[in-house]
Protein backbone atom coordinates (compact mmCIF):
# COMPACT_ATOMS: atom_id res chain seq x y z
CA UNK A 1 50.91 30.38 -80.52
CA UNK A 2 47.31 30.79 -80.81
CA UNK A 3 44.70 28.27 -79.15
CA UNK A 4 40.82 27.64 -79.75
CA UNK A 5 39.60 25.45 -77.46
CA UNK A 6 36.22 23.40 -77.93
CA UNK A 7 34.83 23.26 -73.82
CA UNK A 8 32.18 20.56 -74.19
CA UNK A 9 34.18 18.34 -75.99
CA UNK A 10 38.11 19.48 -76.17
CA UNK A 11 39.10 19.70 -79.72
CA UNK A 12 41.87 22.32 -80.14
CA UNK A 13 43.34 24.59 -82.89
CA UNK A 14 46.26 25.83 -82.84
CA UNK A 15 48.23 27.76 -84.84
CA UNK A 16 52.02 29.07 -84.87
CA UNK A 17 52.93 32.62 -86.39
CA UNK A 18 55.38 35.15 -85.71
CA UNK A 19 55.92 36.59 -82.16
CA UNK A 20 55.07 40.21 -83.30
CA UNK A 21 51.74 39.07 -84.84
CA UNK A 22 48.63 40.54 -82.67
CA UNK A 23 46.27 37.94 -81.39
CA UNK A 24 43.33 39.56 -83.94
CA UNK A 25 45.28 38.76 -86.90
CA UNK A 26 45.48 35.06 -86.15
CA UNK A 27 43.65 32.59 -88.18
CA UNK A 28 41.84 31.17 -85.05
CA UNK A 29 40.29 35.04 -84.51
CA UNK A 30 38.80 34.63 -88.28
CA UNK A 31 37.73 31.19 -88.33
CA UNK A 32 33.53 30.28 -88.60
CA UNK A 33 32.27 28.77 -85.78
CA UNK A 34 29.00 26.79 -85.50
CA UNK A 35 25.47 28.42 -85.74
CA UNK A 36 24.39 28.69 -82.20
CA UNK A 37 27.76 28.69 -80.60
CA UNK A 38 29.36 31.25 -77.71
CA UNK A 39 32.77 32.45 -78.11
CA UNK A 40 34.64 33.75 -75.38
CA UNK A 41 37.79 35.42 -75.48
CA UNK A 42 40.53 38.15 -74.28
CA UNK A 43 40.33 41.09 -75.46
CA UNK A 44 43.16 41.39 -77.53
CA UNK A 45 41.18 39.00 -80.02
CA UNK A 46 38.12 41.54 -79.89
CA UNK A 47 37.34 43.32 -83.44
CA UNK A 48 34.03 45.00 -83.90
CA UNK A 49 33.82 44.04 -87.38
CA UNK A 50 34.40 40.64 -87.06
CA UNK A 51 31.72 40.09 -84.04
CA UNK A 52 29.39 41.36 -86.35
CA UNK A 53 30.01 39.19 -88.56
CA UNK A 54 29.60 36.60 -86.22
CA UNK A 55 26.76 38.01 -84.87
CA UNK A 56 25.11 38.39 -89.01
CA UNK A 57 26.30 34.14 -89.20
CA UNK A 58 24.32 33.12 -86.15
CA UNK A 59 26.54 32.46 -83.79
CA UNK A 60 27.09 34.16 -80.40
CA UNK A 61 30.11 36.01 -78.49
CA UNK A 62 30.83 36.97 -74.86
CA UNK A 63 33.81 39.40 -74.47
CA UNK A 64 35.31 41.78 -72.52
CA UNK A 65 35.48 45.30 -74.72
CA UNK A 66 38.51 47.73 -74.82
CA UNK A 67 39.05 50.84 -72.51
CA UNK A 68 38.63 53.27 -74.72
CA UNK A 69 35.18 51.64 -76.51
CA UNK A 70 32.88 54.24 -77.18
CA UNK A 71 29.02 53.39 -76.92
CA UNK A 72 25.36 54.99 -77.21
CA UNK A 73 22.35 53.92 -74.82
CA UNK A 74 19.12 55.48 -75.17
CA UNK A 75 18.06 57.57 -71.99
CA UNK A 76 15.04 60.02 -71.41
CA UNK A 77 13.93 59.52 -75.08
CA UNK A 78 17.19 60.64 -76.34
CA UNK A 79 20.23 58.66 -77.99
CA UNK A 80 23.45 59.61 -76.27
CA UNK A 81 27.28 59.17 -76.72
CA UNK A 82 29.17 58.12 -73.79
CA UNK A 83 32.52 56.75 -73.49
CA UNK A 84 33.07 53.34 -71.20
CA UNK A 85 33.93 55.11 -67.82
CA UNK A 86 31.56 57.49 -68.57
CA UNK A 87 28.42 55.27 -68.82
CA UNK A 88 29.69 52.82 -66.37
CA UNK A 89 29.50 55.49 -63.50
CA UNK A 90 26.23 56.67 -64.71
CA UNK A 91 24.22 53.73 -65.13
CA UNK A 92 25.95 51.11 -63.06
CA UNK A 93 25.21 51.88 -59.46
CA UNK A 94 27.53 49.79 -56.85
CA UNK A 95 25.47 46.96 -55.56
CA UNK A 96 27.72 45.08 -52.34
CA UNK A 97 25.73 41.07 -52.43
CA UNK A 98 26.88 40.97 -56.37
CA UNK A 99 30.22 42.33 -56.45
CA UNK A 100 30.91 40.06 -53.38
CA UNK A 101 30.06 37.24 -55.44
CA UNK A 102 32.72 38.23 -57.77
CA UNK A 103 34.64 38.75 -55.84
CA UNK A 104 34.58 35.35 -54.05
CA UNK A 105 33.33 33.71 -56.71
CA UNK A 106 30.21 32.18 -54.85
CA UNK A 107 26.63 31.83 -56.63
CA UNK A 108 24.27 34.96 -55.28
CA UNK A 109 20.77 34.49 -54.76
CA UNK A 110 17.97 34.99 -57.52
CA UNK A 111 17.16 38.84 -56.27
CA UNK A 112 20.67 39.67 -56.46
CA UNK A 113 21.23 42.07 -60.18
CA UNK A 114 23.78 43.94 -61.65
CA UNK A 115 23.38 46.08 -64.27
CA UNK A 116 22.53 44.83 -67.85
CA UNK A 117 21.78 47.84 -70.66
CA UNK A 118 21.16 47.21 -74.10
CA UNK A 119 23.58 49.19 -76.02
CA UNK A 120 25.07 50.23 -79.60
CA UNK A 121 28.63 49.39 -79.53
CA UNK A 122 31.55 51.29 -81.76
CA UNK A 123 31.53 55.10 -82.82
CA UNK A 124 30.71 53.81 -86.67
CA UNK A 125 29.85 50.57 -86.33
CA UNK A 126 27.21 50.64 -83.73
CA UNK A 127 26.65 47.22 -82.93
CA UNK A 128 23.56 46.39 -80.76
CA UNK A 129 24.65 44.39 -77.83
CA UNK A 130 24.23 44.27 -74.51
CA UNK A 131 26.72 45.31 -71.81
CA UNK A 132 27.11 43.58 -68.40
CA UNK A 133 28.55 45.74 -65.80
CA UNK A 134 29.49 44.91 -62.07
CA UNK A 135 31.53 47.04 -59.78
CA UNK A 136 33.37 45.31 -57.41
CA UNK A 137 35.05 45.62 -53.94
CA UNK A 138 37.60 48.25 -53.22
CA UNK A 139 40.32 45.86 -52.12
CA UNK A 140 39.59 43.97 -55.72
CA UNK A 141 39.92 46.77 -57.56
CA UNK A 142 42.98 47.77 -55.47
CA UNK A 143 44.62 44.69 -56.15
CA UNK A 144 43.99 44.80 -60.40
CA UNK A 145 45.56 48.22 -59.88
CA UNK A 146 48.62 46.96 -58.31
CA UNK A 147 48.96 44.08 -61.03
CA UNK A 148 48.17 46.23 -64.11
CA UNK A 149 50.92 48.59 -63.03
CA UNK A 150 53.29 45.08 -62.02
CA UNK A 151 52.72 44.09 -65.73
CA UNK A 152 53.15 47.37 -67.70
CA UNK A 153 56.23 48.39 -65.58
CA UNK A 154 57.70 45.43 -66.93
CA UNK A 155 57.41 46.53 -70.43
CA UNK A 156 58.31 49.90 -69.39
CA UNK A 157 55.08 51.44 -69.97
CA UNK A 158 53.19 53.23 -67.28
CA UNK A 159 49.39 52.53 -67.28
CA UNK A 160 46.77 55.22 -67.94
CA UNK A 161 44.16 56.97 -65.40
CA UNK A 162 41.65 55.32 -67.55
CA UNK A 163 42.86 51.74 -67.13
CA UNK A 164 43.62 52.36 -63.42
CA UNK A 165 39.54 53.37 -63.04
CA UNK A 166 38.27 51.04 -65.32
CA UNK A 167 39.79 48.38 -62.61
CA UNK A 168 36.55 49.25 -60.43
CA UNK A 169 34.50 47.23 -62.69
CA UNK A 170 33.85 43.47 -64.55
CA UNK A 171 32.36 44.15 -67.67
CA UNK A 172 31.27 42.24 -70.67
CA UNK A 173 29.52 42.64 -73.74
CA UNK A 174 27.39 40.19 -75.74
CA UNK A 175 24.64 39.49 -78.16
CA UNK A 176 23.42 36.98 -76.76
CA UNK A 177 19.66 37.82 -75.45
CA UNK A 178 18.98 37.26 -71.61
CA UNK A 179 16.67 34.24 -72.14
CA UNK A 180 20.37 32.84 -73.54
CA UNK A 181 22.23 34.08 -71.21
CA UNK A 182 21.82 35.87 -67.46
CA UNK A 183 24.65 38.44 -65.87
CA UNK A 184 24.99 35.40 -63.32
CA UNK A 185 25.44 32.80 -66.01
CA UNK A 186 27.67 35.45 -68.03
CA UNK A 187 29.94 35.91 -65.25
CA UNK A 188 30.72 31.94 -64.25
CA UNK A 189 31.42 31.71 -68.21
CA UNK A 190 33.81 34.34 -68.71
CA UNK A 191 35.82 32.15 -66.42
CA UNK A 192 36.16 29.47 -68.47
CA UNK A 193 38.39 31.56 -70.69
CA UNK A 194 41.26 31.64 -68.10
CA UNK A 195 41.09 27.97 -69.27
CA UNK A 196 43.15 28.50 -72.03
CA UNK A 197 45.77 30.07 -69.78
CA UNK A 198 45.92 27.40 -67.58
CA UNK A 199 46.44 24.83 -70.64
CA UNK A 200 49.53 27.36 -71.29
CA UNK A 201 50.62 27.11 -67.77
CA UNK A 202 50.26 23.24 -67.75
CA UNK A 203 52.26 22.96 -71.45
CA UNK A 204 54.90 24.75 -69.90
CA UNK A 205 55.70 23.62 -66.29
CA UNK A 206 55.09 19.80 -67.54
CA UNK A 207 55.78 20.04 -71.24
CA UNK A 208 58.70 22.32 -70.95
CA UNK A 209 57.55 23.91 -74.11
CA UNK A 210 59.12 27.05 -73.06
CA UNK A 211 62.70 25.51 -72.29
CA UNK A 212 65.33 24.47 -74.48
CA UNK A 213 68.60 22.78 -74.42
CA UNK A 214 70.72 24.10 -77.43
CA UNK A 215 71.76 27.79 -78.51
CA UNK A 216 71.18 27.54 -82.12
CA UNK A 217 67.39 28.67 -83.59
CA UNK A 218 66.97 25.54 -86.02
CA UNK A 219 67.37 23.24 -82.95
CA UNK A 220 65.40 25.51 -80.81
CA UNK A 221 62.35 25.22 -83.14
CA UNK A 222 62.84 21.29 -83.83
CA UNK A 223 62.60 20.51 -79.91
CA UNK A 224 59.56 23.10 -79.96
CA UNK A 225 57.76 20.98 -82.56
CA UNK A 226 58.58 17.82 -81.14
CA UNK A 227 57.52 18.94 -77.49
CA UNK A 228 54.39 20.17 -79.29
CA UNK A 229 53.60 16.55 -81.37
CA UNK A 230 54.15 15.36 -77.40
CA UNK A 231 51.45 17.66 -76.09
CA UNK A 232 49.23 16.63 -79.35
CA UNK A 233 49.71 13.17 -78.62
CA UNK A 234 49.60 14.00 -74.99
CA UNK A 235 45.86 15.87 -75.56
CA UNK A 236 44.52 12.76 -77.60
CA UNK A 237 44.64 10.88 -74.28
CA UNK A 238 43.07 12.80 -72.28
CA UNK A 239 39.88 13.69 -74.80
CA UNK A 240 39.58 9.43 -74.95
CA UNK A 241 39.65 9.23 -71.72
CA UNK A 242 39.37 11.86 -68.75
CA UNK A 243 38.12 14.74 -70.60
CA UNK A 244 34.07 13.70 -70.36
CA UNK A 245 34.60 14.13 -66.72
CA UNK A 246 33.60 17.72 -65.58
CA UNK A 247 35.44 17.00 -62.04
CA UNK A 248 39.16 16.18 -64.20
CA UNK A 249 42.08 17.19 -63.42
CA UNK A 250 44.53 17.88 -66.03
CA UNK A 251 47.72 18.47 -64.00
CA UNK A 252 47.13 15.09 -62.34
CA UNK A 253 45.87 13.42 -66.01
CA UNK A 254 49.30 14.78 -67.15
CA UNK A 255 51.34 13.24 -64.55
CA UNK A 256 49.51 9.95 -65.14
CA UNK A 257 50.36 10.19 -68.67
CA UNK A 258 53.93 11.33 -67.85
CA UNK A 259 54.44 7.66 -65.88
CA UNK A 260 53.51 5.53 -69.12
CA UNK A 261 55.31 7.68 -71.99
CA UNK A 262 58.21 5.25 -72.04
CA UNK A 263 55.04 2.65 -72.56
CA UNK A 264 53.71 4.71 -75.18
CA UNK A 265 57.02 5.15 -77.38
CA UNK A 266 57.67 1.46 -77.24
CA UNK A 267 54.40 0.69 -78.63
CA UNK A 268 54.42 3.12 -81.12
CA UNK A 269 58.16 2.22 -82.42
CA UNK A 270 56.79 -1.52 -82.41
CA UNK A 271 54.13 -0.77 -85.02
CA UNK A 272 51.92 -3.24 -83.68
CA UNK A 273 48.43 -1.79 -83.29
CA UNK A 274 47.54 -3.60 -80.76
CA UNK A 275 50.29 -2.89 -78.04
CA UNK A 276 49.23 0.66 -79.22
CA UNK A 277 45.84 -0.12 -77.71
CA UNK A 278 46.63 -2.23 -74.46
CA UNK A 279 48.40 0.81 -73.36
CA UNK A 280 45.95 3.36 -74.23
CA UNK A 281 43.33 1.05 -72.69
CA UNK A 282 44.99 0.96 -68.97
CA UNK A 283 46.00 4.50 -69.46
CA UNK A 284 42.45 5.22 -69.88
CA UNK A 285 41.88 3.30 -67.13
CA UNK A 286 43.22 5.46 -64.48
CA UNK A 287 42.62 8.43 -65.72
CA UNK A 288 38.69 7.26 -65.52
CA UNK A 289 39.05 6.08 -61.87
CA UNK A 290 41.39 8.81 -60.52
CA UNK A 291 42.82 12.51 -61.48
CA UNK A 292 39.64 14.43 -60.13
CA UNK A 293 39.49 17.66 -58.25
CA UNK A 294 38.84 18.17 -55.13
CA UNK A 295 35.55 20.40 -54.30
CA UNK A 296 36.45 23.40 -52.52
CA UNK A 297 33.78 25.28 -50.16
CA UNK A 298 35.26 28.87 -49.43
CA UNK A 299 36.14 29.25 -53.47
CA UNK A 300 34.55 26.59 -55.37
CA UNK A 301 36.56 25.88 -59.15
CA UNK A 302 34.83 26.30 -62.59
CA UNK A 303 33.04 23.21 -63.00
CA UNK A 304 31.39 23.43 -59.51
CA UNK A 305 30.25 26.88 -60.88
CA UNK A 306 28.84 25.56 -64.38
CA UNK A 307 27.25 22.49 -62.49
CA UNK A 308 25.64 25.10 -59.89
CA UNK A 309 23.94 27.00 -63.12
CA UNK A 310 22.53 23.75 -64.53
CA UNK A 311 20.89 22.43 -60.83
CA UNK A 312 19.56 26.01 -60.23
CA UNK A 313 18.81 27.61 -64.20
């Protein structure tokens, strides 16, 4: 199941296709987004073709690039071929304040940079972009290295020296200009796409989208669909209600929902509009006065991030 999620105003797509289809070859990886938008997604979604198309339509892209991406950067007059570990440990000197704040996820001061190179990305296509690069902390990079092998030795794979260096650094690549877009602001915003994972994690611990009662595939796929016109129905709510809130909290929005389903069902078996709308009314009603976050001080959540860049641009 693919997901493209709208952040400012939480319209999904979504689209169902075969378990062995790669994330690229989704519909929601080709789709046209607005002039003057920024995309941000995982890396299996990343095609160099297809960000230049995006890049050719007006719209913008922030993305983490593959391993094994081969670039050129212009040094000492001179256009040069590097591959990604390559350039990273020439150009991208280790700078402690910055990587802390990665590492913590707290906002650095102004004098604080990491390294930012304009770049030609792709051994044919050579896209001009611009790469972000941050090393970070040795016990960070210790700990990807000890996850990355967790998750590969479950597929029975064994990870590669490359991907086991590569874990030393956060980089991105973009076309977006730095008036658009700083390393600082580039860094808060490539959180927002473990977002989506968190919508998957909240689908399946309170929508039970990944559980099933029966045995036999037909049924299997009918309670899918109906747990999924649930979660629809379920999402609906939330944009009319809590979603305007940067502070929301979806888990408790969900449970909130959860309590008046029976309410819900009732109404909409009745057919009578306006039972329909009583109940979304004092649904909406405390979702607007409650289900809120709680600020944290040692590592502050997403939205205290975004709402740092907009008091201090």
């Amino acid at each position: 199941m693919s997901v493209c999620w709208h952040m400012t105003c939480g319209d999904l797509g979504l689209h169902l296709d075969k378990g062995c289809t790669q994330d690229k070859s989704s519909p929601l990886a080709t789709c046209s987004l607005p002039v003057g938008s920024l995309r941000i997604a995982d890396v299996g979604y990343f095609s160099l073709s297809r960000v230049a198309h995006m890049s050719e339509a007006g719209s913008y892209w922030l993305t983490r690039i593959k391993v094994q991406g081969t670039l050129y950067c212009d040094a000492n007059s001179q256009t040069r071929r590097y591959e990604l570990y390559e350039f990273l440990q020439s150009f991208c000197p280790f700078r402690p304040e910055l990587s802390a704040w990665v590492s913590k996820r707290t906002r650095p001061s102004q004098d604080q940079n990491g390294r930012d190179v304009n770049i030609r990305l792709g051994k044919t296509e050579k896209l001009h972009c611009r790469l972000l690069a941050v090393r970070v902390p040795q016990e960070v990079a210790h700990q990807r290295r000890r996850q990355r092998r967790a998750r590969l030795q479950e597929k029975g794979q064994t990870p590669s020296r490359r991907q086991l260096q590569m874990a030393d650094w956060t980089v991105f690549a973009t076309n977006a200009g730095e008036p658009l877009l700083a390393l600082e602001q580039a860094i808060v915003l490539m959180r927002l796409r473990w977002q989506i994972e968190l919508l998957f994690k909240l689908w399946k611990q309170h929508g039970r989208l990944d559980k099933w009662r029966s045995e036999k595939p037909w049924r299997i796929l009918g309670e899918l669909y109906a747990k999924l016109i649930g979660i629809i129905i379920q999402h609906w709510l939330l944009l009319t209600s809590a979603f305007s809130n940067p502070a929301r909290s979806l888990v408790k929005a969900v449970k909130t929902i959860r309590r008046h389903a029976m309410q819900v069902a009732c109404a909409v078996a009745s057919g009578e509009l306006h039972q329909l709308l009583e109940v979304c009314q004092i649904i909406a009603s405390c979702l607007a006065t409650g289900c809120r976050m709680n600020n944290r001080k040692k590592e502050p959540t997403t939205y205290q991030l975004l709402l740092a860049l907009e008091e201090n641009p």
